[in-house]
Protein backbone atom coordinates (compact mmCIF):
# COMPACT_ATOMS: atom_id res chain seq x y z
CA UNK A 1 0.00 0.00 0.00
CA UNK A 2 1.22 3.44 -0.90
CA UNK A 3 2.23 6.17 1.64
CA UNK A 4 -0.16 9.19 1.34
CA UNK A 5 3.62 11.40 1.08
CA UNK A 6 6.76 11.38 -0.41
CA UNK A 7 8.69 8.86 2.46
CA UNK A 8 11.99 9.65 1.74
CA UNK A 9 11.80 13.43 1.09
CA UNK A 10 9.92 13.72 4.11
CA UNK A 11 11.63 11.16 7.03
CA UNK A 12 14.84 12.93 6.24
CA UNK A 13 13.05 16.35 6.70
CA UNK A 14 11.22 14.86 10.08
CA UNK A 15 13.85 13.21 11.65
CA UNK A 16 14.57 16.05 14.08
CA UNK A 17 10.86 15.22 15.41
CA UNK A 18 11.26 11.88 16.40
CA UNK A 19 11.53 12.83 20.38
CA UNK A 20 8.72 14.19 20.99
CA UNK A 21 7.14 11.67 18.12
CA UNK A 22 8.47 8.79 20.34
CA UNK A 23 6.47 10.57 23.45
CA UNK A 24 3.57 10.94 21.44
CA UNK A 25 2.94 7.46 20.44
CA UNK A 26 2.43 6.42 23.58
CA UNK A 27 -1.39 8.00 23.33
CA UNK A 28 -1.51 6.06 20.12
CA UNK A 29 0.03 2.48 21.18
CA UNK A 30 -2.01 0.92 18.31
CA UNK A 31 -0.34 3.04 15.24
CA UNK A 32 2.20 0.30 14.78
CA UNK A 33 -0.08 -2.35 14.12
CA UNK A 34 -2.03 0.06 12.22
CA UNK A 35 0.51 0.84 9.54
CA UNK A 36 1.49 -2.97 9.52
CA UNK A 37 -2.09 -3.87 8.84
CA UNK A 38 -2.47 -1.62 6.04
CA UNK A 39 0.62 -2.62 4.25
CA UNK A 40 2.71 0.89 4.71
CA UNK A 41 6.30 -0.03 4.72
CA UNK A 42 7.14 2.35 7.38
CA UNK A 43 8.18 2.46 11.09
CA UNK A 44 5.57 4.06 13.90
CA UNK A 45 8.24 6.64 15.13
CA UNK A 46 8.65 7.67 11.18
CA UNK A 47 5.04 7.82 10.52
CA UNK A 48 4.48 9.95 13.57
CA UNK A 49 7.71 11.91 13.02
CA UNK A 50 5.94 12.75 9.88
CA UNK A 51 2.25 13.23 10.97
CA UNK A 52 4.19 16.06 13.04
CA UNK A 53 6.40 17.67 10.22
CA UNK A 54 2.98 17.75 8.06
CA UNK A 55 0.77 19.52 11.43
CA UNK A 56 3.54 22.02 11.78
CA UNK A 57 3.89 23.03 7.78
CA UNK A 58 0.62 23.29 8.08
CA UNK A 59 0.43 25.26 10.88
CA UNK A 60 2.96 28.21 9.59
CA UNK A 61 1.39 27.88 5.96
CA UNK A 62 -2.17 28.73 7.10
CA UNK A 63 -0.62 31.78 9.49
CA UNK A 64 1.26 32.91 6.57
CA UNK A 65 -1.52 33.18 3.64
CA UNK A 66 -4.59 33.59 6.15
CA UNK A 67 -4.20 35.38 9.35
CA UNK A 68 -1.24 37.40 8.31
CA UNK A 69 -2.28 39.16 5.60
CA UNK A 70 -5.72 40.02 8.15
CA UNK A 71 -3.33 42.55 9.97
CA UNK A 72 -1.75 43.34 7.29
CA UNK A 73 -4.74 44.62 5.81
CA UNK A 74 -6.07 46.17 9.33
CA UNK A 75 -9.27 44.29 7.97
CA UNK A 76 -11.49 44.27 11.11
CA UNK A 77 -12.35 40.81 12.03
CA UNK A 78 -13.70 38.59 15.05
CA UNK A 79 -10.26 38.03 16.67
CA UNK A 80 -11.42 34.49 17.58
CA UNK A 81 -12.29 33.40 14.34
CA UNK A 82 -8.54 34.49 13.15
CA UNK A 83 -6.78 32.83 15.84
CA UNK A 84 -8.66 29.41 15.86
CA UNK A 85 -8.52 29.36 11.82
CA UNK A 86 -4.08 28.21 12.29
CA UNK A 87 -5.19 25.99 15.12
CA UNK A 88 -8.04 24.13 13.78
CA UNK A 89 -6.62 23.44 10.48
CA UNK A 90 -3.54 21.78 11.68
CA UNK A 91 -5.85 19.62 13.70
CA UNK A 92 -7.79 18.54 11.19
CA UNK A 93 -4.32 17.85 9.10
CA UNK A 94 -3.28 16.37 12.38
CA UNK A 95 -5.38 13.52 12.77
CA UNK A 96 -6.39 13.31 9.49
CA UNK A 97 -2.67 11.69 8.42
CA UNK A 98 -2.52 9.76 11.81
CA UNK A 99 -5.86 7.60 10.96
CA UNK A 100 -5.17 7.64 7.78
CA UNK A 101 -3.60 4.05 8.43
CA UNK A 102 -6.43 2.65 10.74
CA UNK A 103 -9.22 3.83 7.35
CA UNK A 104 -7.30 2.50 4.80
CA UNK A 105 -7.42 -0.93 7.51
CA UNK A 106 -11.04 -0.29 7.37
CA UNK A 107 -11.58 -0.05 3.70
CA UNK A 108 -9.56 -3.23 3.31
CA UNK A 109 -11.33 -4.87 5.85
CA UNK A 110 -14.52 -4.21 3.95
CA UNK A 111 -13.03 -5.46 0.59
CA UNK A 112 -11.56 -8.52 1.98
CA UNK A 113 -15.18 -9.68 3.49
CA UNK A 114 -16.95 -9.23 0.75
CA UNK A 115 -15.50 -11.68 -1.11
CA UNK A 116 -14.29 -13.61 1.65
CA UNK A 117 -17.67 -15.98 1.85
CA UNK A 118 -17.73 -17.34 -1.69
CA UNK A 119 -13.98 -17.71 -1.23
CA UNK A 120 -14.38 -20.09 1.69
CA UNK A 121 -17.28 -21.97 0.07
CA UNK A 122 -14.83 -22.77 -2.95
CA UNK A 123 -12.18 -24.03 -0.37
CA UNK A 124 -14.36 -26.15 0.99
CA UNK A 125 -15.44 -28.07 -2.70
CA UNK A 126 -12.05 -28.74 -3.31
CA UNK A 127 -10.75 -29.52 -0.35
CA UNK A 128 -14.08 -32.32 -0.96
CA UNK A 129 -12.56 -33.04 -4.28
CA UNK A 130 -9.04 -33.84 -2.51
CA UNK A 131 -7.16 -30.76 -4.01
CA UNK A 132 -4.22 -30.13 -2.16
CA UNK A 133 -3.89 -27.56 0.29
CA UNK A 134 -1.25 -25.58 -1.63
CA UNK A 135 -3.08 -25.67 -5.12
CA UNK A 136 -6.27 -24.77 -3.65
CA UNK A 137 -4.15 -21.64 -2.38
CA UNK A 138 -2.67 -21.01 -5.80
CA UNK A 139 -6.69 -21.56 -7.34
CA UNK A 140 -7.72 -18.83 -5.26
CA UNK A 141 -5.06 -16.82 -5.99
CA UNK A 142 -6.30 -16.74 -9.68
CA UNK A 143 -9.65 -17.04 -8.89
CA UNK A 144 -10.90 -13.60 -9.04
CA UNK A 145 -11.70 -12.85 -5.42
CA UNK A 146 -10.65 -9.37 -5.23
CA UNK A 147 -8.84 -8.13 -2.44
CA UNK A 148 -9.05 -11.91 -0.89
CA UNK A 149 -7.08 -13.40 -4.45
CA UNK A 150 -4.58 -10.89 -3.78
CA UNK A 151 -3.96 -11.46 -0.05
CA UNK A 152 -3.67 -15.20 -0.82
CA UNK A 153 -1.53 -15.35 -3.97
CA UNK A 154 1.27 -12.97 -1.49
CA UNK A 155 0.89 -16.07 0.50
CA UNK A 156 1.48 -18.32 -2.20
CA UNK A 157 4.71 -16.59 -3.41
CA UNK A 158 5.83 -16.39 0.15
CA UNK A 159 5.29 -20.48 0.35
CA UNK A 160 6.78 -20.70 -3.11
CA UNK A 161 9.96 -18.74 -2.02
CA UNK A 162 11.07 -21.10 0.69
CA UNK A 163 8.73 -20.33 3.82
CA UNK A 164 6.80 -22.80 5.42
CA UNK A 165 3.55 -22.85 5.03
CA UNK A 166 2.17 -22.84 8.91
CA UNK A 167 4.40 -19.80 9.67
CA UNK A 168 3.31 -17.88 6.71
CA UNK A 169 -0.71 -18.48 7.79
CA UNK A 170 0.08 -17.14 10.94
CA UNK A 171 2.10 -14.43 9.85
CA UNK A 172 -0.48 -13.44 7.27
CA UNK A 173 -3.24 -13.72 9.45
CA UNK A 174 -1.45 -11.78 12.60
CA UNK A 175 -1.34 -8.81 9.28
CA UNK A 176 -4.75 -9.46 7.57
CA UNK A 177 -7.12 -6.24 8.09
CA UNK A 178 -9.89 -8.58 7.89
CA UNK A 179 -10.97 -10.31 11.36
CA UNK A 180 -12.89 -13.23 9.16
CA UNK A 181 -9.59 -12.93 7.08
CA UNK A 182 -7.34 -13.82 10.24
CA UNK A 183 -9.72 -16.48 11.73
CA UNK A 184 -9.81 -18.37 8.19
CA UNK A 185 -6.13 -18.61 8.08
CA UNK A 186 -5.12 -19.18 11.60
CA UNK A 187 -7.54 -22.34 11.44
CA UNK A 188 -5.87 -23.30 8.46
CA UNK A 189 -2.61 -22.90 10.60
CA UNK A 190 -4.10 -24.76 13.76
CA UNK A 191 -5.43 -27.36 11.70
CA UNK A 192 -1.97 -28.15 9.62
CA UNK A 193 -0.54 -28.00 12.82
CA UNK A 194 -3.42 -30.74 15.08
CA UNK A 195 -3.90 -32.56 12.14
CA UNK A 196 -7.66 -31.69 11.89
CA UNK A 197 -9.77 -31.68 9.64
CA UNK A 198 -9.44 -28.03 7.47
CA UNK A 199 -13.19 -28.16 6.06
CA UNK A 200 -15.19 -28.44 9.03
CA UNK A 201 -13.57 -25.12 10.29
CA UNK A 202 -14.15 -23.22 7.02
CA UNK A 203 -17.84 -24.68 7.52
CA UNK A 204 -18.12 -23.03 11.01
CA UNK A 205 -16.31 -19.79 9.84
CA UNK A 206 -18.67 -19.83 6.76
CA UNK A 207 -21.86 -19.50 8.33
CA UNK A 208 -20.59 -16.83 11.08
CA UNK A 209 -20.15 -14.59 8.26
CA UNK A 210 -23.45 -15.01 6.57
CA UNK A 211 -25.09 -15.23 10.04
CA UNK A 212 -23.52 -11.56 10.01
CA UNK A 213 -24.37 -10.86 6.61
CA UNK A 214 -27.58 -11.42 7.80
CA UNK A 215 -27.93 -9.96 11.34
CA UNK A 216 -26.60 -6.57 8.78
CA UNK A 217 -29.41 -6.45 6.71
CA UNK A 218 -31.70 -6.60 9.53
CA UNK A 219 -29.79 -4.02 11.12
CA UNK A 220 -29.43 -1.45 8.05
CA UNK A 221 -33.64 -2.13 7.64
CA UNK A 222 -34.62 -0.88 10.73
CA UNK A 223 -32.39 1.88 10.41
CA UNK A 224 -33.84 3.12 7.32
CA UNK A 225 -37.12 3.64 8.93
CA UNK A 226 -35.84 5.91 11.61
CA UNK A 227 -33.87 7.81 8.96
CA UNK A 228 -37.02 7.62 6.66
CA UNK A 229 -38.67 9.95 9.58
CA UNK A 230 -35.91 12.24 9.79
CA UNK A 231 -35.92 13.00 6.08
CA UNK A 232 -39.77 13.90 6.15
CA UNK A 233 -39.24 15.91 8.97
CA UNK A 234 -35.80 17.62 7.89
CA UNK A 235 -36.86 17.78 3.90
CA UNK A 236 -41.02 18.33 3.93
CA UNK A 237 -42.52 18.85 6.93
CA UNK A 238 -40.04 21.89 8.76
CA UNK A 239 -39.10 24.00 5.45
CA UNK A 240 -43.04 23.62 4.40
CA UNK A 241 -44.46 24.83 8.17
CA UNK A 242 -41.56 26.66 9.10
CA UNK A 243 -41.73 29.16 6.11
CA UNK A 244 -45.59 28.82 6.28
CA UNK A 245 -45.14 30.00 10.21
CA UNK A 246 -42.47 32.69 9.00
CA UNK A 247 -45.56 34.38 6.90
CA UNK A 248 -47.74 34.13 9.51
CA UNK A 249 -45.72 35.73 12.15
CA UNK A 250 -44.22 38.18 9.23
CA UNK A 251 -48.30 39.88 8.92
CA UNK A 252 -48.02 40.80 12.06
CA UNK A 253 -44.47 43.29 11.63
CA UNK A 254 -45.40 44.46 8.07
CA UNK A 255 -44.14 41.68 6.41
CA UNK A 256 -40.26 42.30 7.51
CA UNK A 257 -39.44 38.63 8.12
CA UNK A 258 -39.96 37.35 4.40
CA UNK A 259 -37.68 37.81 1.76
CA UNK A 260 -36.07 36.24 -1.32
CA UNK A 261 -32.93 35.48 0.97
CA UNK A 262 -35.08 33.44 3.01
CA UNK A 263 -36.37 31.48 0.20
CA UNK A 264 -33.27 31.07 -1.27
CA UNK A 265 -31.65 29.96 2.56
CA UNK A 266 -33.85 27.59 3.08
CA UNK A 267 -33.76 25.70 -0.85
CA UNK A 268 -29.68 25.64 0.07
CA UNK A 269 -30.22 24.19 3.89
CA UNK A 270 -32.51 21.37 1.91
CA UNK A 271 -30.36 20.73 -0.60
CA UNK A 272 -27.19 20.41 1.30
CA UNK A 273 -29.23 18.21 3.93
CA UNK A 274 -29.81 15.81 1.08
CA UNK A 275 -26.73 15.41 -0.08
CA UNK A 276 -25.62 14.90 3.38
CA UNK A 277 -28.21 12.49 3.88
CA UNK A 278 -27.15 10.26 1.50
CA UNK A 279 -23.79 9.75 1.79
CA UNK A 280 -24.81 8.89 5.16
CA UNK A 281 -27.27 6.18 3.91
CA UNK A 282 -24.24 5.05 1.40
CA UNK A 283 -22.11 4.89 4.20
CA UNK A 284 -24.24 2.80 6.67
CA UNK A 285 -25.53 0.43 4.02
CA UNK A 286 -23.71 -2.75 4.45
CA UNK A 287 -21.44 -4.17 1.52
CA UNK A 288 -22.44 -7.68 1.32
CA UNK A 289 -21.32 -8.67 -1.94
């Protein structure tokens, strides 16, 4: 996975930071993992070193073109607003780069699982059809799963390149963003190891994640009805009786409340509400495949 900067250009430039970067990742114990997970090919102290460099560029770049030409100009404005515009910006930069690793985790979580099912299920015919364990890796790794081929055919070339095949599962599946991801293989792993039998555990894990699949839908379902209600009462029913109370209330001061700028407020409230309101359904509807 590719860094979101430059690594070498800026490490070397960030390097001085890596005290208080050190100190600092001891609020954020899990950042290591994190950038393991999603397949950055950088160190924790780096990263935060970094994160750091980036809050602090962005810190004297936002004084420099925002609040400094303000009194420059002697342009009379809320000194609040002025001050908090370097400090919130570099916040948002701020944590924005340091989960930047646990989202992109997230998103290849999501990826992973939705193949992940019909990946198992084709494990389990040929393991049925006495495949062997390796070639039914090296099937899936051509098969087309997405995000789940790909995570399996780096472990095939890691088997093919000398490492055993136990110790690659579990190193793979200590690494794997996916939880269903890391249960699969370390069961493969236990089972190599106990001499079980590989199938009845990719049965089990199986219907866990359509049991989940499942328990999803039902989940997303009832949530559309509550955000159903909201929508009526966001979209129809407060711009229709608020601006029908607005003229109401504006007879009784000469009309002074009511004006195209009201009109025009309230179609741009809707219409961002909307849009808002949809990438929020988007976002909580589940990815099932």
């Amino acid at each position: 996975m590719p860094l979101p900067f430059d690594p070498e250009k800026l490490q070397d430039s960030a390097r001085v930071l890596s005290s208080p970067a050190e100190r600092l990742l001891l609020m954020f114990p899990d950042l290591e993992w994190d950038l393991k997970r999603a397949g950055y090919k950088v160190g924790a102290v780096e990263y935060m070193s970094v994160v750091l460099f980036i809050t602090i560029s962005v810190f004297v770049i936002t004084s420099l073109l925002i609040v400094a030409p303000l009194f420059i100009a002697q342009t009379e404005v809320n000194p609040y607003i002025t001050a908090s515009i370097p400090i919130i910006v570099p916040l948002f930069a701020f944590f924005y780069f340091l989960f930047m690793p646990r989202l992109t985790v997230m998103r290849e979580s999501r990826l992973i699982d939705k193949d992940l099912e019909y990946m198992l299920k084709d494990m389990q015919i040929q393991l049925t059809a006495g495949v062997p364990l390796f070639n039914i890796l090296a099937n899936i790794a051509a098969g087309g799963y997405g995000a789940c081929s790909k995570w399996v055919g780096d472990i095939v070339r890691e088997v093919e390149s000398g490492g055993s095949m136990r110790d690659v599962l579990n190193n793979y599946g200590m690494l794997s963003p996916s939880e269903h991801m890391r249960r699969a293989l370390w069961q493969i792993a236990n089972a190599m190891q106990t001499g079980s039998d590989i199938k009845t555990a990719l049965v089990a894990l199986s219907n866990d994640i359509r049991q989940e699949k499942e328990n999803k839908i039902k989940t997303y379902g009832q949530e559309l009805s509550l955000w159903g209600l909201i929508y009526m009462i966001a979209v129809i029913v407060a711009p229709s009786m608020g601006v029908t109370l607005l003229v109401v209330l504006s007879s009784f001061v000469g009309g002074a409340m009511i004006n195209m700028d009201l009109f025009w407020g309230v179609l741009i409230g809707v219409i961002i509400f909307q849009l808002l309101f949809i990438s929020i359904i988007r976002s909580k509807r589940p990815d099932i495949g």
